[in-house]
C-alpha atoms as a PDB file:
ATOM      1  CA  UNK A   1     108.777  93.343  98.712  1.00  0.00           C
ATOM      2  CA  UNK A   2     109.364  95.425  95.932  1.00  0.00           C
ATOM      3  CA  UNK A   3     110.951  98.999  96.135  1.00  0.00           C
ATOM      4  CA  UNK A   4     108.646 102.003  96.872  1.00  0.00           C
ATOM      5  CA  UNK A   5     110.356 103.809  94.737  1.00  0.00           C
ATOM      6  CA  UNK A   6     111.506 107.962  95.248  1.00  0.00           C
ATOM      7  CA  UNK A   7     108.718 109.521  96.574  1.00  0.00           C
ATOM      8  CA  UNK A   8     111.015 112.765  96.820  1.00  0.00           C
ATOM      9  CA  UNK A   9     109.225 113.774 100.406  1.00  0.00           C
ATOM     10  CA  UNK A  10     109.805 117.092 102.029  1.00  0.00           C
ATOM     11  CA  UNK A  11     107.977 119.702 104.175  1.00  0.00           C
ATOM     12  CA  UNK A  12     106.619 122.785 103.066  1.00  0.00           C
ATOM     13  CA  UNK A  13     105.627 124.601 107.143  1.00  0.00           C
ATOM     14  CA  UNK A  14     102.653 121.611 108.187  1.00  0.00           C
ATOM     15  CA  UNK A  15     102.518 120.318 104.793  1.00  0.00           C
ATOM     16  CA  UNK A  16     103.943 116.893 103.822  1.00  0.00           C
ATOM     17  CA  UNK A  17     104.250 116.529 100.025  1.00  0.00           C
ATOM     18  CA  UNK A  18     105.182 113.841  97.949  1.00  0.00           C
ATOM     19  CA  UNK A  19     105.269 112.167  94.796  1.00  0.00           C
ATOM     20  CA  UNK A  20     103.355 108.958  94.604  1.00  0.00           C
ATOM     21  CA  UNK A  21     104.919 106.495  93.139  1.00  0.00           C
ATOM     22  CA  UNK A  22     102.679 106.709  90.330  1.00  0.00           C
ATOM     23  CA  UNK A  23     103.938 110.301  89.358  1.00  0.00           C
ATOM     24  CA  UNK A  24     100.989 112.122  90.945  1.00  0.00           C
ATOM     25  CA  UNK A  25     101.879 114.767  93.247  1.00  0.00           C
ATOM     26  CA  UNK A  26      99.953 113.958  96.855  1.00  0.00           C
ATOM     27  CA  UNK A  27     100.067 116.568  99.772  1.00  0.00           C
ATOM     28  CA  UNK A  28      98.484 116.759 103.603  1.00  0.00           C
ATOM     29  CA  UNK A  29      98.407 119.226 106.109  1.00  0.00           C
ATOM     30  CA  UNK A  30      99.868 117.342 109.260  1.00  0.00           C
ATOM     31  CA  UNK A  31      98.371 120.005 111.769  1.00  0.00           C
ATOM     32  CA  UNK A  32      94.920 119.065 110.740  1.00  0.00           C
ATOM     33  CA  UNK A  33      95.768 115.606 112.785  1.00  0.00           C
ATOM     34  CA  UNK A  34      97.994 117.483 115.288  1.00  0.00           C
ATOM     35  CA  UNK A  35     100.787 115.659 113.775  1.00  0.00           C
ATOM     36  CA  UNK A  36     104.004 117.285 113.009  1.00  0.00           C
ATOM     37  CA  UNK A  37     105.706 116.830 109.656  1.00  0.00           C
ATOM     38  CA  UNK A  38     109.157 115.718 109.257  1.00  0.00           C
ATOM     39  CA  UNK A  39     110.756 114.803 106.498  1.00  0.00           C
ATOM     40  CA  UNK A  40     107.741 114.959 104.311  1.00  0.00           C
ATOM     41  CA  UNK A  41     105.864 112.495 106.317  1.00  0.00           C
ATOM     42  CA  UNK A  42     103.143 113.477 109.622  1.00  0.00           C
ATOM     43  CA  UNK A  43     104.650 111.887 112.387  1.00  0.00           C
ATOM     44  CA  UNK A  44     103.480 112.221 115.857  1.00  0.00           C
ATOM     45  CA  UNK A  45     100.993 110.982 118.460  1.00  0.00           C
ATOM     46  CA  UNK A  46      98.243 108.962 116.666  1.00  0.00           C
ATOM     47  CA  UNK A  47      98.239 107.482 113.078  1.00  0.00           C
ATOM     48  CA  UNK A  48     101.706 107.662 110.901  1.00  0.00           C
ATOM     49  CA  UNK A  49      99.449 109.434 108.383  1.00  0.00           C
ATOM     50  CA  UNK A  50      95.512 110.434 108.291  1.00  0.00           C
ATOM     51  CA  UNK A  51      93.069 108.241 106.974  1.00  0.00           C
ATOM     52  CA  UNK A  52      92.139 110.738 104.232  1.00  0.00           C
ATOM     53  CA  UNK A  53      96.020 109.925 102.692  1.00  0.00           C
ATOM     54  CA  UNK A  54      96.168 106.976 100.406  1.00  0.00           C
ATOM     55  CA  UNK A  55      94.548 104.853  98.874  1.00  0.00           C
ATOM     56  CA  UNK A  56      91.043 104.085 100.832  1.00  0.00           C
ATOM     57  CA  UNK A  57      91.778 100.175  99.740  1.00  0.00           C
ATOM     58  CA  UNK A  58      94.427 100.710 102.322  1.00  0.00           C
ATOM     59  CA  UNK A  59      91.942 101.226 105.037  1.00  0.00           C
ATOM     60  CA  UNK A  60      91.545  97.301 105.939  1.00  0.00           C
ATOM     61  CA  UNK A  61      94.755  96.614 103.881  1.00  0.00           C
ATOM     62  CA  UNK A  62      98.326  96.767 105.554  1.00  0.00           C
ATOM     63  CA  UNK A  63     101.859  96.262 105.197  1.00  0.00           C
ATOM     64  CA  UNK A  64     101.551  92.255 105.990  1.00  0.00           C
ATOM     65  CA  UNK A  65      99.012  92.182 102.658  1.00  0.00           C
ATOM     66  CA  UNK A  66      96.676  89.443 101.558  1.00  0.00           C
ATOM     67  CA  UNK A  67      96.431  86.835  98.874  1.00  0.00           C
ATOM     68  CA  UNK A  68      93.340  88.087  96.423  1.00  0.00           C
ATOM     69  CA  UNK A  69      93.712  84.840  94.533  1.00  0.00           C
ATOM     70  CA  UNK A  70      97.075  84.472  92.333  1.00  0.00           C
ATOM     71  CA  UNK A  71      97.475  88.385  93.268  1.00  0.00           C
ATOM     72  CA  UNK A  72      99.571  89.309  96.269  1.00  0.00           C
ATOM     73  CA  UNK A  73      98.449  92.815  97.794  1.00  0.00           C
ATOM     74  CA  UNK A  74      99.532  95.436  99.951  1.00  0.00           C
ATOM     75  CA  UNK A  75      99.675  98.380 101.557  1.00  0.00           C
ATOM     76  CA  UNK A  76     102.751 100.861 102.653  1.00  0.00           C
ATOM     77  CA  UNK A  77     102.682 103.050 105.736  1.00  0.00           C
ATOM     78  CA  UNK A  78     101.778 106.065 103.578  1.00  0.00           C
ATOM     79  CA  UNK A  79      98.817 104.449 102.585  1.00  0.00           C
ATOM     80  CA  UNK A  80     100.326 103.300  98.818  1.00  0.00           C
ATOM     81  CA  UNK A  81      98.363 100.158  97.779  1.00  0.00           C
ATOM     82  CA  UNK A  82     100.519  97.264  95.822  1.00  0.00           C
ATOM     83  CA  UNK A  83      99.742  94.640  93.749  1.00  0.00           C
ATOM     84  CA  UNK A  84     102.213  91.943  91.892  1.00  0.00           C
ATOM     85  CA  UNK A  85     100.341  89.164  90.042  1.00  0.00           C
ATOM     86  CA  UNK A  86     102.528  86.118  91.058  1.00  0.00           C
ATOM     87  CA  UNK A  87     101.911  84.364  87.756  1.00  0.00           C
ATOM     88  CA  UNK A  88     103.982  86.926  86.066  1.00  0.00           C
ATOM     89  CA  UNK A  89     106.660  85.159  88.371  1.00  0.00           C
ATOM     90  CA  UNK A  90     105.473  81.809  87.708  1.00  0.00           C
ATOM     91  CA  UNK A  91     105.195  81.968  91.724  1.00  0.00           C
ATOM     92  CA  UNK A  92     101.872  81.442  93.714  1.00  0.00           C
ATOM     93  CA  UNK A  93     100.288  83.600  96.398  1.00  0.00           C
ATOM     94  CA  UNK A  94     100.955  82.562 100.042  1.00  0.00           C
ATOM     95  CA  UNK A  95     102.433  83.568 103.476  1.00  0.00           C
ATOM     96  CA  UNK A  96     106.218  84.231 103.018  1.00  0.00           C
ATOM     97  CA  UNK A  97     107.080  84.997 106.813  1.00  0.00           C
ATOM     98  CA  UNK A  98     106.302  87.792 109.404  1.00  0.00           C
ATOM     99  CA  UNK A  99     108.881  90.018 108.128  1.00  0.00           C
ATOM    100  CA  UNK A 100     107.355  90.160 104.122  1.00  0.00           C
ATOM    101  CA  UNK A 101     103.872  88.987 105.141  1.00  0.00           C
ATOM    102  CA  UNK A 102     101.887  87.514 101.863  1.00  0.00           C
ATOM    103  CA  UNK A 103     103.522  87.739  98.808  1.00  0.00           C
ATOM    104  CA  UNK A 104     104.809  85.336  95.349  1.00  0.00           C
ATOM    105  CA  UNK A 105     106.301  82.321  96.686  1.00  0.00           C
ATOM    106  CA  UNK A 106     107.248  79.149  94.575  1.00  0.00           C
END
């Protein structure tokens, strides 16, 4: 999979901020899901991170991804969603193994 890139996380009290790897500045407030933050990420009992952060795509979308024709997608655990169109590659979409899940293959 490709890099995530810096998301320069941190804590500010409850808060978790980041920057997306898009640029855009994101921010939650962990105690509103009686997580704790660490790091810049809400860790805890329950969900890594709260529904509400991310992109919604990411809601049936995960980590393992999908083929969406010649486009392999996916999603991060902080709710970033991906996608790489393989024929920039010259690669097809498929299953690459459990550890990638979908993504370019040739």
């Amino acid at each position: 999979m490709p890099p995530e890139g810096d998301l320069n996380a941190r804590c500010d009290g409850t808060v978790a901020t980041r920057t997306l790897t898009s640029g855009q500045m994101d921010s939650v407030d962990c105690s509103a899901s009686n997580l704790t933050c660490e790091a810049g990420f809400c860790l805890g009992q329950g969900p890594s991170v709260p529904a509400s952060y991310g992109d919604p795509r990411c809601e049936t979308l995960d980590f393992e991804g999908a083929c969406q024709g010649q486009i392999a997608v996916y999603c991060d655990k902080f709710g970033n969603y991906f996608a790489q169109d393989c024929a920039e590659w010259s690669a097809g979409c498929g299953f690459a193994d459990d550890g990638d899940g979908y993504w370019c293959r040739r």
